[in-house]
Protein backbone atom coordinates (compact mmCIF):
# COMPACT_ATOMS: atom_id res chain seq x y z
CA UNK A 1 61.34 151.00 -40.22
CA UNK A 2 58.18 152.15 -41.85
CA UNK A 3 55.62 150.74 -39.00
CA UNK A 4 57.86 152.88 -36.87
CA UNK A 5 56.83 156.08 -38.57
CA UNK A 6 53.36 156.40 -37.18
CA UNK A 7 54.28 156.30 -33.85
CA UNK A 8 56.66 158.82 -34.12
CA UNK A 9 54.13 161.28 -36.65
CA UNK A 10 51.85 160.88 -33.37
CA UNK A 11 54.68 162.25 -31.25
CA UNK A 12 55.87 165.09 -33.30
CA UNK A 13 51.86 166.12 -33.61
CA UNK A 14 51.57 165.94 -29.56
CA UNK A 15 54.61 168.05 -29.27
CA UNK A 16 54.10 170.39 -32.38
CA UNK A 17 51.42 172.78 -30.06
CA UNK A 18 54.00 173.06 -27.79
CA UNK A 19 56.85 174.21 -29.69
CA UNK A 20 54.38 176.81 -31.66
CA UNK A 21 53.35 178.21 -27.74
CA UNK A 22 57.04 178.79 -27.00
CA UNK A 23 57.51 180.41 -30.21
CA UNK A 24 54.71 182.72 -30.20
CA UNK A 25 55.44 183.57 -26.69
CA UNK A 26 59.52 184.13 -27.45
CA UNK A 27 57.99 186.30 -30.23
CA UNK A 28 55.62 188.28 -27.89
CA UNK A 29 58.83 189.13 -25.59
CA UNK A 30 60.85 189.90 -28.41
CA UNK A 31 57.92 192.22 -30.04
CA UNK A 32 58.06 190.55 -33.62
CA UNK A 33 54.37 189.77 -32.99
């Protein structure tokens, strides 16, 4: 449902930094960067 949605937003934005840290340093190792 819709009043579900927030919730969830919230928990995508808490894991969002995260996922872009692991990225960047994947990147780093990989030398895309």
């Amino acid at each position: 449902s819709w009043d579900d949605f927030p919730g969830y937003w919230e928990n995508i934005q808490q894991m969002t930094p995260k996922i872009d840290t692991l990225i960047t340093e994947f990147n780093e190792k990989v030398g895309l960067i």
